[in-house]
PDB file of N, CA and C in Angstrom:
ATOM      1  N   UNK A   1       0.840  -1.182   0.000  1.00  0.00           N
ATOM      2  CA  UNK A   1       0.000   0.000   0.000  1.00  0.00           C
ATOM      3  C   UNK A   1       0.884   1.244   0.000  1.00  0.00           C
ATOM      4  N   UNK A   2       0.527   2.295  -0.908  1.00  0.00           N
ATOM      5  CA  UNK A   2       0.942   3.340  -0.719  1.00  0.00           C
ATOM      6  C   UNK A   2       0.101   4.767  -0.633  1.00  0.00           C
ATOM      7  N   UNK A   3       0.352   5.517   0.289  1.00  0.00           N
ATOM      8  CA  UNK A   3      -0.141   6.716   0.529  1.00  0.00           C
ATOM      9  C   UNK A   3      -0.309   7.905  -0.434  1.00  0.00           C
ATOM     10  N   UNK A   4      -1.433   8.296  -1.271  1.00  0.00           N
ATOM     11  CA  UNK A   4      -0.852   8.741  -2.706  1.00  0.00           C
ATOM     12  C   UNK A   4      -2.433  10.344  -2.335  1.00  0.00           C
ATOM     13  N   UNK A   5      -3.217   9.677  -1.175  1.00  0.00           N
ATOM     14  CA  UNK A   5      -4.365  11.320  -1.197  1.00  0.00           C
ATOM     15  C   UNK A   5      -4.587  11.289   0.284  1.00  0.00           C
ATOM     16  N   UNK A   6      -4.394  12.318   0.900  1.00  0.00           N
ATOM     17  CA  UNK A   6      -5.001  12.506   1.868  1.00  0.00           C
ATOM     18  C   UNK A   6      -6.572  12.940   1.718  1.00  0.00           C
ATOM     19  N   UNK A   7      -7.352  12.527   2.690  1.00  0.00           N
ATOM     20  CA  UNK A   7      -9.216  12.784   2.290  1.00  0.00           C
ATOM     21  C   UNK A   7      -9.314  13.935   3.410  1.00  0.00           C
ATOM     22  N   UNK A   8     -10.290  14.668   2.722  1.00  0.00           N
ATOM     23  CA  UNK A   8     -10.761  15.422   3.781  1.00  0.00           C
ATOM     24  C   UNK A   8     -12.301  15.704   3.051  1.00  0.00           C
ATOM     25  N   UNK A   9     -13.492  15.330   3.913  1.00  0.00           N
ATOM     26  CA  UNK A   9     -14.696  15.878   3.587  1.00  0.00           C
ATOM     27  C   UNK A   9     -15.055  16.756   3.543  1.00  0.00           C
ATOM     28  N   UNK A  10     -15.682  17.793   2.315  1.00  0.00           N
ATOM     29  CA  UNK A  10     -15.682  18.991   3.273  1.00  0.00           C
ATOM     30  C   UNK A  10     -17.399  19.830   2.552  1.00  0.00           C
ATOM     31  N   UNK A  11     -17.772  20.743   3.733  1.00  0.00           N
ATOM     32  CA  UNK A  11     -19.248  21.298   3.320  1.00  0.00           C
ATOM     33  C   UNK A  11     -19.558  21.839   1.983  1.00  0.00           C
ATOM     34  N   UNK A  12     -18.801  22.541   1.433  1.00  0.00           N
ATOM     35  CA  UNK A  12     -19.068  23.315   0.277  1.00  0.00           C
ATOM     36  C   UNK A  12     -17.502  23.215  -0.520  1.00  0.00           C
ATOM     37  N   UNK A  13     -17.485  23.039  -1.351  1.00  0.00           N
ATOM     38  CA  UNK A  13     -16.886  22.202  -2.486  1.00  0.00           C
ATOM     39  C   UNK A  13     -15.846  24.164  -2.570  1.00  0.00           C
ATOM     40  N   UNK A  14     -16.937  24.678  -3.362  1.00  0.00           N
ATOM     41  CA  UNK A  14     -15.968  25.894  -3.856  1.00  0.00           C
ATOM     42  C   UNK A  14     -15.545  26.888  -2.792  1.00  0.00           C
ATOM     43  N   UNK A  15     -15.847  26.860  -1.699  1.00  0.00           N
ATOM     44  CA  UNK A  15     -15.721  27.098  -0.749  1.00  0.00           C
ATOM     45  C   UNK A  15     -14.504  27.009  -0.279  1.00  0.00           C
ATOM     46  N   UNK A  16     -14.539  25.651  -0.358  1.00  0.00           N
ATOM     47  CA  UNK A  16     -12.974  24.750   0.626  1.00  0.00           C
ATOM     48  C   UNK A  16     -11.749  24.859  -0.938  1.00  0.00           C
ATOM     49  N   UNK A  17     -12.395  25.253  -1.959  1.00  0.00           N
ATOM     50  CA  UNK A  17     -11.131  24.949  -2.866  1.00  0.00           C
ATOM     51  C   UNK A  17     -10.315  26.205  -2.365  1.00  0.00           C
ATOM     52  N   UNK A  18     -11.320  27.646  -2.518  1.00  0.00           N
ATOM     53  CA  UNK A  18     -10.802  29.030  -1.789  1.00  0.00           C
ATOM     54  C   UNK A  18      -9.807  28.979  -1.398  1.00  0.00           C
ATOM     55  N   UNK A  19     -10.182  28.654   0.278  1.00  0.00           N
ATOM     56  CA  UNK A  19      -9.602  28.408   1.353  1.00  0.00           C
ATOM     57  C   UNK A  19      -8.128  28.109   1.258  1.00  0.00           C
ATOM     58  N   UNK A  20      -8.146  26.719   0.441  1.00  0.00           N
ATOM     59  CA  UNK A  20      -7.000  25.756   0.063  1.00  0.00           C
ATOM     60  C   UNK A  20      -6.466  26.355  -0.750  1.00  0.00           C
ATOM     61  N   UNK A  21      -6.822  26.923  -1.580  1.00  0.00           N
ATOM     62  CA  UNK A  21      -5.722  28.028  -2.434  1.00  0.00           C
ATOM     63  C   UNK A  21      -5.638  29.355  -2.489  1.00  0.00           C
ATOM     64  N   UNK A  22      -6.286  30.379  -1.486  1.00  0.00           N
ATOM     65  CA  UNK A  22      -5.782  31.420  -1.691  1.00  0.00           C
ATOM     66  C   UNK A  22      -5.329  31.637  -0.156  1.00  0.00           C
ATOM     67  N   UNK A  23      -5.756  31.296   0.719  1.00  0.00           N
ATOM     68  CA  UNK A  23      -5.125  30.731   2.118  1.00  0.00           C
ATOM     69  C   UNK A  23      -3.695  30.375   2.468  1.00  0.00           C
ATOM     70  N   UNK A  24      -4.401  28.913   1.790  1.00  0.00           N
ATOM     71  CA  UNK A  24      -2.723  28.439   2.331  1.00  0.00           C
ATOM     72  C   UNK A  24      -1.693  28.269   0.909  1.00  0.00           C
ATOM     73  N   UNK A  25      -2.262  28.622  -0.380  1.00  0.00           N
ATOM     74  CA  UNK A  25      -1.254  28.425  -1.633  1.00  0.00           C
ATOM     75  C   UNK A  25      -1.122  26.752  -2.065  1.00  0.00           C
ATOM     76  N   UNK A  26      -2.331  26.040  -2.571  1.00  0.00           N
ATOM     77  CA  UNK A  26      -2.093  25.296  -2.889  1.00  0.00           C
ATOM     78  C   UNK A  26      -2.509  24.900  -4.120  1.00  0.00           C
ATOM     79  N   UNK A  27      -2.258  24.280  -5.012  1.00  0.00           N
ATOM     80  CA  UNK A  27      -2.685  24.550  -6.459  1.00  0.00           C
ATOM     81  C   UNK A  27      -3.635  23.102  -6.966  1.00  0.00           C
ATOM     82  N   UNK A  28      -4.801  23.269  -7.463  1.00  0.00           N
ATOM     83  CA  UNK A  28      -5.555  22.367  -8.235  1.00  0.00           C
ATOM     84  C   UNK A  28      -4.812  21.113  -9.181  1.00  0.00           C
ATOM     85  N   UNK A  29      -4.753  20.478  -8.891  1.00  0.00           N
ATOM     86  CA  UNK A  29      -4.252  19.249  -9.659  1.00  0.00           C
ATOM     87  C   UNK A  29      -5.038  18.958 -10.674  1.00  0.00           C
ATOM     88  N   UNK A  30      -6.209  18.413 -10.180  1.00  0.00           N
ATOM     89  CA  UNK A  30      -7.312  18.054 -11.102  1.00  0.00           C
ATOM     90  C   UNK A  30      -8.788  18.054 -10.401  1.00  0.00           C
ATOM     91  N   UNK A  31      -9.511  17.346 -11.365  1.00  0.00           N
ATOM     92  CA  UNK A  31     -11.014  17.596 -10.545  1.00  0.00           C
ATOM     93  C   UNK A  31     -11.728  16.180 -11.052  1.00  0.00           C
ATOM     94  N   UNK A  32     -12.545  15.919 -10.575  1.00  0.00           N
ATOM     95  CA  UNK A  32     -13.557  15.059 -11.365  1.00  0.00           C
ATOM     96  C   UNK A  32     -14.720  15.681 -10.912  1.00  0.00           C
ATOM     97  N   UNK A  33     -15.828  15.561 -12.186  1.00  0.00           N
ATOM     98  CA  UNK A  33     -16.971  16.063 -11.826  1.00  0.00           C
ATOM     99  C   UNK A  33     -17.165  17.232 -10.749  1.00  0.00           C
ATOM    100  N   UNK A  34     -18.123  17.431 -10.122  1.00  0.00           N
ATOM    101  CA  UNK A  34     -18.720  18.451  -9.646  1.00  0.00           C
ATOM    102  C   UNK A  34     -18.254  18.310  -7.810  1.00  0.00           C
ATOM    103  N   UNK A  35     -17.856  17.303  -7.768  1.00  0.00           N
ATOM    104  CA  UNK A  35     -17.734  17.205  -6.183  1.00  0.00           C
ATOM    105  C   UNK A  35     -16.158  16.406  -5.894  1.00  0.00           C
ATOM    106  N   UNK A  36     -15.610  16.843  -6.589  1.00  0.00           N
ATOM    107  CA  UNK A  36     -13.782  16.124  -6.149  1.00  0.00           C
ATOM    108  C   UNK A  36     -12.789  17.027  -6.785  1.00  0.00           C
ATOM    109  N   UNK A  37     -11.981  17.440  -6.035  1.00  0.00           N
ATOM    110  CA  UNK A  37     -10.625  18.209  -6.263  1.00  0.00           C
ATOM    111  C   UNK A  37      -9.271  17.890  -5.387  1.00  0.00           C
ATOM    112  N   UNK A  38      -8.666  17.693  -7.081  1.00  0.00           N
ATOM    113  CA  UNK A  38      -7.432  17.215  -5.836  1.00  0.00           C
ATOM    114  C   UNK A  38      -6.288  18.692  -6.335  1.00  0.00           C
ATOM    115  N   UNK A  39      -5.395  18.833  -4.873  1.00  0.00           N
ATOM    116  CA  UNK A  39      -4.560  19.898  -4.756  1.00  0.00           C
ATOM    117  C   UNK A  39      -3.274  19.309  -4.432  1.00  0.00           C
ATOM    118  N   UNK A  40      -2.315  19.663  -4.793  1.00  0.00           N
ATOM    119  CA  UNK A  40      -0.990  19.508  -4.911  1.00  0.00           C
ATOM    120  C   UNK A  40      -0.716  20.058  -3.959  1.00  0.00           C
ATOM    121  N   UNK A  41      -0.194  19.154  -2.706  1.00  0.00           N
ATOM    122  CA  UNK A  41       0.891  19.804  -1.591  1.00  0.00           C
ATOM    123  C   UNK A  41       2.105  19.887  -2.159  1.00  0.00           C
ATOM    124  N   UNK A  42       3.064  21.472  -1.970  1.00  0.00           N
ATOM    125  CA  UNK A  42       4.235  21.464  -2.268  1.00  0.00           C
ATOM    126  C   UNK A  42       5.084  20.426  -1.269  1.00  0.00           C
ATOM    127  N   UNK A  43       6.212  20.064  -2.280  1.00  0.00           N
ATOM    128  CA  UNK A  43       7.131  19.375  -1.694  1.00  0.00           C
ATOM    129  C   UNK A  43       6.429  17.980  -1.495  1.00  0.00           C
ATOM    130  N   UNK A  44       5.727  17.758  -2.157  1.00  0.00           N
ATOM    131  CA  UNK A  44       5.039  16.242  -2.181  1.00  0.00           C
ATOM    132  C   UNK A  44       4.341  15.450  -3.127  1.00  0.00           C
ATOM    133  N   UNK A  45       4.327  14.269  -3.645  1.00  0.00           N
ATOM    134  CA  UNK A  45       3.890  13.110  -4.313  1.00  0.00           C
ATOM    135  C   UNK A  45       2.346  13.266  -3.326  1.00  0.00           C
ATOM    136  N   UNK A  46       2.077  13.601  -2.329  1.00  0.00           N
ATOM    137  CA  UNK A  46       0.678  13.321  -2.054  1.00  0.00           C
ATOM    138  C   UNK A  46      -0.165  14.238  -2.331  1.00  0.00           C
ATOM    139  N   UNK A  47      -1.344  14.332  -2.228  1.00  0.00           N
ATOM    140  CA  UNK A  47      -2.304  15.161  -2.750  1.00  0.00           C
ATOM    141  C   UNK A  47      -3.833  15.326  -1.441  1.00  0.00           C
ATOM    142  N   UNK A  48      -4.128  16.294  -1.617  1.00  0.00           N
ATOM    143  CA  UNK A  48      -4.914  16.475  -1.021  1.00  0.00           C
ATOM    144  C   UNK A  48      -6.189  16.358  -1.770  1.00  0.00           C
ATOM    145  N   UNK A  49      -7.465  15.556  -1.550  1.00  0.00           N
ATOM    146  CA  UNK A  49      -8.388  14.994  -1.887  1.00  0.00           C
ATOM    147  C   UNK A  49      -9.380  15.664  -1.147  1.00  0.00           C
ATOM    148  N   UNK A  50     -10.380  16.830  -1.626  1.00  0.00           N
ATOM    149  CA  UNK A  50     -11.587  17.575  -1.139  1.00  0.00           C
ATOM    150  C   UNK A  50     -12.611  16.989  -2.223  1.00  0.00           C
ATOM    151  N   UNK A  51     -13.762  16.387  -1.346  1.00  0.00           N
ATOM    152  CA  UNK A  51     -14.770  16.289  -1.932  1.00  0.00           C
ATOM    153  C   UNK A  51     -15.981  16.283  -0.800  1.00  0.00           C
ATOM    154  N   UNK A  52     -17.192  17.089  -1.465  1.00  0.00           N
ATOM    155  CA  UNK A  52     -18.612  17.307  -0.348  1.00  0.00           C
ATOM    156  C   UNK A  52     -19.259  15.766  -0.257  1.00  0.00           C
ATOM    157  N   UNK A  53     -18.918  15.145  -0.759  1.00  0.00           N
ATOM    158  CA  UNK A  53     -19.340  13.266  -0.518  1.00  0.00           C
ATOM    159  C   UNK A  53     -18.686  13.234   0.856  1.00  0.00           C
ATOM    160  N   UNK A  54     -19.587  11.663   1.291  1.00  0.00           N
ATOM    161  CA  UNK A  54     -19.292  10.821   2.342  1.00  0.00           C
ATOM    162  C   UNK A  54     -18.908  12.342   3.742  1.00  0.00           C
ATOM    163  N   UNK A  55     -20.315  12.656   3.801  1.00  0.00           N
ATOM    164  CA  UNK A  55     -19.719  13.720   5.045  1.00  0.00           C
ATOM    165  C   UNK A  55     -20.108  13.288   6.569  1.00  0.00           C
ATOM    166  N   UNK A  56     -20.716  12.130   6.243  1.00  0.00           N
ATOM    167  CA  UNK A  56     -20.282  11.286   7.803  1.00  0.00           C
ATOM    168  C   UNK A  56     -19.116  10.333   7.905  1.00  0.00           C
ATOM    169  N   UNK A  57     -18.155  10.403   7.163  1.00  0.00           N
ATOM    170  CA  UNK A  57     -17.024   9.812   7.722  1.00  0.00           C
ATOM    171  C   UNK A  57     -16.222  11.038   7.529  1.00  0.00           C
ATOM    172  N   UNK A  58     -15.149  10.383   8.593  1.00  0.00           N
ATOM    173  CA  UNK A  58     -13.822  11.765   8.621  1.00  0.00           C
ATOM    174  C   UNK A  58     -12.883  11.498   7.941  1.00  0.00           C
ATOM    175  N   UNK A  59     -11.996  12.490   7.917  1.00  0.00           N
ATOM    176  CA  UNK A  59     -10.799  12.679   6.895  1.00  0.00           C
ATOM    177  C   UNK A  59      -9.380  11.499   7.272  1.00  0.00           C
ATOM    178  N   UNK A  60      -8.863  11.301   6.312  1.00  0.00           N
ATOM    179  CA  UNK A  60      -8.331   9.574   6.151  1.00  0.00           C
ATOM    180  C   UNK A  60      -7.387   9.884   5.124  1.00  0.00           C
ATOM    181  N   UNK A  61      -6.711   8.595   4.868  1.00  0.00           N
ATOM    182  CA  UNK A  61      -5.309   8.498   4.115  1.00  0.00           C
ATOM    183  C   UNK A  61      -6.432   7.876   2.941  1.00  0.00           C
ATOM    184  N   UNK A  62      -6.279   7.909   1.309  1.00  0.00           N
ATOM    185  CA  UNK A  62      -6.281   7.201   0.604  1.00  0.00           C
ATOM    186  C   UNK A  62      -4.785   6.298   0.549  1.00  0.00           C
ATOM    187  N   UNK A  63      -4.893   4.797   0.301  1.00  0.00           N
ATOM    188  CA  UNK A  63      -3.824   4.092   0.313  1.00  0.00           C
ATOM    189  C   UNK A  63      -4.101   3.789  -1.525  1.00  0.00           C
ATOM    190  N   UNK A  64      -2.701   3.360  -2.469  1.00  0.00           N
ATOM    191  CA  UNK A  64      -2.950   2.477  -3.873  1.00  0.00           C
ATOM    192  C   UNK A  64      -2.996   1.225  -3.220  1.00  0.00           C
ATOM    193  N   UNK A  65      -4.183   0.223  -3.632  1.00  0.00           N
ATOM    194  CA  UNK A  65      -3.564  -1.163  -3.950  1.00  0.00           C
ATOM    195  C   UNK A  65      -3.248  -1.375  -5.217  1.00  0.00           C
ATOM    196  N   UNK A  66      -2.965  -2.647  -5.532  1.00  0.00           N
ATOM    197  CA  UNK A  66      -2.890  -3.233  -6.805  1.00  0.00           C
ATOM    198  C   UNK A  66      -4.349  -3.868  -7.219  1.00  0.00           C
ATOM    199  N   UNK A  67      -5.052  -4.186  -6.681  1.00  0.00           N
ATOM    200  CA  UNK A  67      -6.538  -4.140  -6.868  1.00  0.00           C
ATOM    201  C   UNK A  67      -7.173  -4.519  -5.783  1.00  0.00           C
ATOM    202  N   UNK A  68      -8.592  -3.543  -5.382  1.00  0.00           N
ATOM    203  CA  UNK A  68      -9.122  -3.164  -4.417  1.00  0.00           C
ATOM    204  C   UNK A  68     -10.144  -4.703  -4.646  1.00  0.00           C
ATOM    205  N   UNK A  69     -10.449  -5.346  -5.330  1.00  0.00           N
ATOM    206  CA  UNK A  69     -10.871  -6.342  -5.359  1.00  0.00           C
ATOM    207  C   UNK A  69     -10.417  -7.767  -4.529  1.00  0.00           C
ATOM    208  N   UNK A  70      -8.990  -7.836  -4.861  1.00  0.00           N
ATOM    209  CA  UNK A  70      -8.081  -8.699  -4.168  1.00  0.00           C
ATOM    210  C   UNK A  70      -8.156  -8.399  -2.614  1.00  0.00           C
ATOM    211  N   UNK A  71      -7.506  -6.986  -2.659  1.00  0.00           N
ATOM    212  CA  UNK A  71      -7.490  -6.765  -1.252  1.00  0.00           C
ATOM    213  C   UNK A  71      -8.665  -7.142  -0.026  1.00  0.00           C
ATOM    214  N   UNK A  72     -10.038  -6.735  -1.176  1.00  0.00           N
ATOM    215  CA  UNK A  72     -11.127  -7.220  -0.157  1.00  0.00           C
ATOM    216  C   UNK A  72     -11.340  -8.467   0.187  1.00  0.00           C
ATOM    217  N   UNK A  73     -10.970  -9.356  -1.019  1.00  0.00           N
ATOM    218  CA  UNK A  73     -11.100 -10.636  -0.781  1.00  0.00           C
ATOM    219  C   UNK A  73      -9.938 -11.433   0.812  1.00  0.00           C
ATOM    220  N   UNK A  74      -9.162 -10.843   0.032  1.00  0.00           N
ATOM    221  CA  UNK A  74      -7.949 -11.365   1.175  1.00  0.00           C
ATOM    222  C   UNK A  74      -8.274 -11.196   2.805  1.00  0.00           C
ATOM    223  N   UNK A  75      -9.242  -9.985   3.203  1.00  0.00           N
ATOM    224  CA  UNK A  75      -9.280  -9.499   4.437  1.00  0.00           C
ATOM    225  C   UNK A  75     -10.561  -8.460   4.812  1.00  0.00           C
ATOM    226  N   UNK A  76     -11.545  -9.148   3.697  1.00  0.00           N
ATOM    227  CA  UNK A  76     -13.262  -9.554   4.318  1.00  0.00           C
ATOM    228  C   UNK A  76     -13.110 -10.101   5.531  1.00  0.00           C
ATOM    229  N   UNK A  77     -12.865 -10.790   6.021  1.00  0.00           N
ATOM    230  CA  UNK A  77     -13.256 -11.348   7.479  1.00  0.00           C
ATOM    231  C   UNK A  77     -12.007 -11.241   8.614  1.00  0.00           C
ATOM    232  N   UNK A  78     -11.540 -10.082   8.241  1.00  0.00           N
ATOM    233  CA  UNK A  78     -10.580  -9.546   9.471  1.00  0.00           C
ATOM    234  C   UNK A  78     -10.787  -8.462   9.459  1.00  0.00           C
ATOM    235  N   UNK A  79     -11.496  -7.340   8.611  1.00  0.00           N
ATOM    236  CA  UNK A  79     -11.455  -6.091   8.919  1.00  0.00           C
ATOM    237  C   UNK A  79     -12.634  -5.915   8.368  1.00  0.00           C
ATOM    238  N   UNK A  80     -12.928  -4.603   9.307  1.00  0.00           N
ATOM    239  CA  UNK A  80     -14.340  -4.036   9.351  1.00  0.00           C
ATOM    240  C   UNK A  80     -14.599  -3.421   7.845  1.00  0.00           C
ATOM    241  N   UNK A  81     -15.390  -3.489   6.673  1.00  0.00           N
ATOM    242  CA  UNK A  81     -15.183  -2.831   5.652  1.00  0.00           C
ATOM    243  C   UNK A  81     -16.962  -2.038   5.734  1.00  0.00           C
ATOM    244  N   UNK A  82     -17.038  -0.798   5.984  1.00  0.00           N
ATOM    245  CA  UNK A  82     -17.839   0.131   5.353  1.00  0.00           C
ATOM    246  C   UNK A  82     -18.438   0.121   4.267  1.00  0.00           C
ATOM    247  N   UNK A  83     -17.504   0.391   3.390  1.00  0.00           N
ATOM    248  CA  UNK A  83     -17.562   0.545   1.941  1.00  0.00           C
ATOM    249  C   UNK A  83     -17.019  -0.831   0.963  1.00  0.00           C
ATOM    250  N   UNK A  84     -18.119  -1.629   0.616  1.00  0.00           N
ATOM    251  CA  UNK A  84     -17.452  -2.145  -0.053  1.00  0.00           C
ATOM    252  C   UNK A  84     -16.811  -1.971  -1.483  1.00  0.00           C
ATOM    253  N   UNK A  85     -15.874  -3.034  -2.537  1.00  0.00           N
ATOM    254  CA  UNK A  85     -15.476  -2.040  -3.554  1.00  0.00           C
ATOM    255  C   UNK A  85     -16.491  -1.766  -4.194  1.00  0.00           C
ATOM    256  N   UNK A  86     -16.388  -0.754  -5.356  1.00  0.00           N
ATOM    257  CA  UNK A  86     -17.146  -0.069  -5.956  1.00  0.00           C
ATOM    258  C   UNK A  86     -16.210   0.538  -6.974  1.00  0.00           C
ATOM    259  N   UNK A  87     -17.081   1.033  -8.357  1.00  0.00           N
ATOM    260  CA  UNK A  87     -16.512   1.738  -9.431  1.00  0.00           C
ATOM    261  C   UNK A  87     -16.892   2.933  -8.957  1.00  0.00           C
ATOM    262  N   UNK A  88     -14.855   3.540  -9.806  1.00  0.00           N
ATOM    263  CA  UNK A  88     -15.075   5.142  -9.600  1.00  0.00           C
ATOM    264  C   UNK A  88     -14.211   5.168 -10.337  1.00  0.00           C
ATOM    265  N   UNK A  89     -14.237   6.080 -11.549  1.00  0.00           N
ATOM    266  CA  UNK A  89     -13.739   6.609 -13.122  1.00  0.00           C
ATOM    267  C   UNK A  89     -12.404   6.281 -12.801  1.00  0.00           C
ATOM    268  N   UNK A  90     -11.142   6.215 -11.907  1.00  0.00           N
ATOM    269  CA  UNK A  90      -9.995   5.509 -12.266  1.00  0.00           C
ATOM    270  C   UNK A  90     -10.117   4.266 -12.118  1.00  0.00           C
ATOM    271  N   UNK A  91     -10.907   3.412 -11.668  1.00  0.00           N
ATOM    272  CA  UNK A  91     -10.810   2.715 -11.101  1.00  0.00           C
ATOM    273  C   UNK A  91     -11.837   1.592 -10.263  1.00  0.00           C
ATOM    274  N   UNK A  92     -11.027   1.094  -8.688  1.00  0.00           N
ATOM    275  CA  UNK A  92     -12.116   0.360  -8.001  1.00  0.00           C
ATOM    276  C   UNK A  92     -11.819   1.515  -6.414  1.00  0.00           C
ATOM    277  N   UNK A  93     -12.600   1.123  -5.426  1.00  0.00           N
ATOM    278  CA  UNK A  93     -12.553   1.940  -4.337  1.00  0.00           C
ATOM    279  C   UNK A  93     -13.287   0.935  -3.315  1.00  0.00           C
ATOM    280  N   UNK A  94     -12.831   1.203  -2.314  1.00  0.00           N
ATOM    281  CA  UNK A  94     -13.658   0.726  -0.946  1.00  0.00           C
ATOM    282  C   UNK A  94     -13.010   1.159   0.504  1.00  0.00           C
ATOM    283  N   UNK A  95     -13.558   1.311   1.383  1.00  0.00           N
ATOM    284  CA  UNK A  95     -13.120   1.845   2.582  1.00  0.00           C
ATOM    285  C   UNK A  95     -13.573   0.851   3.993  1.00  0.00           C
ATOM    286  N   UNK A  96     -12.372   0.541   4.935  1.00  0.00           N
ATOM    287  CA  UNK A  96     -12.693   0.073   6.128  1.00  0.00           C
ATOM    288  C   UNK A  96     -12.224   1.047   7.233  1.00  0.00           C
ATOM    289  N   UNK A  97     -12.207   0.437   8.519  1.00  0.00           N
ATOM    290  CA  UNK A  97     -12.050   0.775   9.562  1.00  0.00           C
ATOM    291  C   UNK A  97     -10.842   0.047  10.390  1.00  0.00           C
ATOM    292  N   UNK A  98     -10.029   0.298  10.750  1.00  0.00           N
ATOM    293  CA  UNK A  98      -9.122   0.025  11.798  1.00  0.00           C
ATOM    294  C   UNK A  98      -9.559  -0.394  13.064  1.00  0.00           C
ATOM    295  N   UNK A  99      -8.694  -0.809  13.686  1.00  0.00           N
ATOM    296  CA  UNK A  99      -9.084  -1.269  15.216  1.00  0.00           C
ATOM    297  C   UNK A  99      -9.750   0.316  16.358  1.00  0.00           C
ATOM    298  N   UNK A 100      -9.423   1.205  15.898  1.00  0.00           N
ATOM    299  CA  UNK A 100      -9.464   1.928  16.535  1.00  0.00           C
ATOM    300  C   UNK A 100     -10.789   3.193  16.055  1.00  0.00           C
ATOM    301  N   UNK A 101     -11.234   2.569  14.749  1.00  0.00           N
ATOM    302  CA  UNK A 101     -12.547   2.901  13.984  1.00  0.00           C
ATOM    303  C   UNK A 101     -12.348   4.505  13.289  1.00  0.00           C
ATOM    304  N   UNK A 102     -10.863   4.301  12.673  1.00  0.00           N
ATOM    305  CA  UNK A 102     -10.124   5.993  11.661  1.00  0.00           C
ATOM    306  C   UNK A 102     -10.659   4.724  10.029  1.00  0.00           C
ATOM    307  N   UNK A 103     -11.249   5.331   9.782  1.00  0.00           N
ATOM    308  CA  UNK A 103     -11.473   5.263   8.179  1.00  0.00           C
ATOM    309  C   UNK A 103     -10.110   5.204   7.357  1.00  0.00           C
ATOM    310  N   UNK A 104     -10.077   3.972   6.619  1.00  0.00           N
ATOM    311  CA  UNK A 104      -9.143   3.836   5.867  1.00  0.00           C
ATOM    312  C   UNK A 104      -9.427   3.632   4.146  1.00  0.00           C
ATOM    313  N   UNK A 105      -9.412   4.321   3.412  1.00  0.00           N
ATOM    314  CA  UNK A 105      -9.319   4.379   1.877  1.00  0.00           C
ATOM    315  C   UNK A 105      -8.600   3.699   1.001  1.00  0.00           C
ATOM    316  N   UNK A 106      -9.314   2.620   0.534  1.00  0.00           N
ATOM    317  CA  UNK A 106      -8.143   1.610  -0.575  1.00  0.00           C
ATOM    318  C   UNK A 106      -8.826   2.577  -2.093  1.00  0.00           C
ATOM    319  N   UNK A 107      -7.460   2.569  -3.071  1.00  0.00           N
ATOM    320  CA  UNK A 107      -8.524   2.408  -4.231  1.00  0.00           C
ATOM    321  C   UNK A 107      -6.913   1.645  -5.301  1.00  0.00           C
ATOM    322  N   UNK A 108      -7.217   1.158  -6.523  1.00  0.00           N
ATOM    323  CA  UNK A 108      -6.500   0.776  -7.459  1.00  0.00           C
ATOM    324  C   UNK A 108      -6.695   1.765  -8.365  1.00  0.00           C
ATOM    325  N   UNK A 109      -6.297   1.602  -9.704  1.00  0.00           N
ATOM    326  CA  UNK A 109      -6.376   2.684 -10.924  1.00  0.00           C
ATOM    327  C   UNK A 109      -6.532   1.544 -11.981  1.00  0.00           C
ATOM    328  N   UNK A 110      -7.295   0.573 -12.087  1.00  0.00           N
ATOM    329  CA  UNK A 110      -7.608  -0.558 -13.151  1.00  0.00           C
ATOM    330  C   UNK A 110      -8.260   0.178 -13.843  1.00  0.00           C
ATOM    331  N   UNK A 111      -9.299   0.944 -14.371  1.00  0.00           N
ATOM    332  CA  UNK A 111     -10.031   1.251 -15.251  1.00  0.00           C
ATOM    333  C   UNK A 111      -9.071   2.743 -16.249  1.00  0.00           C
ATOM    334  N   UNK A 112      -7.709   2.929 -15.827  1.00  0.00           N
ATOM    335  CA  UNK A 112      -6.945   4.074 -15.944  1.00  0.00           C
ATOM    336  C   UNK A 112      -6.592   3.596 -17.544  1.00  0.00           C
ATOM    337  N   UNK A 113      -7.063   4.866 -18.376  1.00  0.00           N
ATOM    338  CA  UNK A 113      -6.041   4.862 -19.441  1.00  0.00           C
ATOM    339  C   UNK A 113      -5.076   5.316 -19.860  1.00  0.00           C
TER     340      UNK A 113
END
């Protein structure tokens, strides 16, 4: 697994992009659709991931697998999974919980061209 978005939920989409870039200086990477923006932390390969979705869970690491399919299979019945996988335009996605119940973010990039 690797650490490639930090998540953060947040109320109002254009709002929080503001904030995130005229605030603290951080620049738009990309977007999908109407409710996801990712921002480029300087000095980093990770990214910051704002989207007004999922606003009852809190802000979390996205991890890469190699496929979010496998992964579920492997450790369905050791870890708590929320979310199971699911399609999302790169890809697959699904989210569990830790022992300590912090939201954890798998996704792969299989559907990536």
């Amino acid at each position: 697994m690797k650490l490639i978005f930090l998540y953060h939920p947040v109320k109002d989409l254009n709002e929080s992009l503001t904030f995130y870039q005229d605030t603290l200086g951080f620049e738009e990477a990309w977007r999908e659709g109407e409710h996801t923006v990712a921002l480029s932390l300087p000095g980093s390969d990770v990214k910051l991931l704002i989207e007004d979705d999922e606003q009852d869970l809190s802000a979390g690491g996205v991890f890469l697998v190699d496929s979010v399919d496998t992964f579920f299979k492997e450790n369905k019945d050791k870890l708590k999974f929320v979310k199971e996988p699911i399609d999302i335009p790169p890809g697959r996605y699904a989210i569990y919980q830790d022992n300590s119940g912090n939201y954890i973010r798998i996704i792969d990039f299989t559907n990536e061209t």
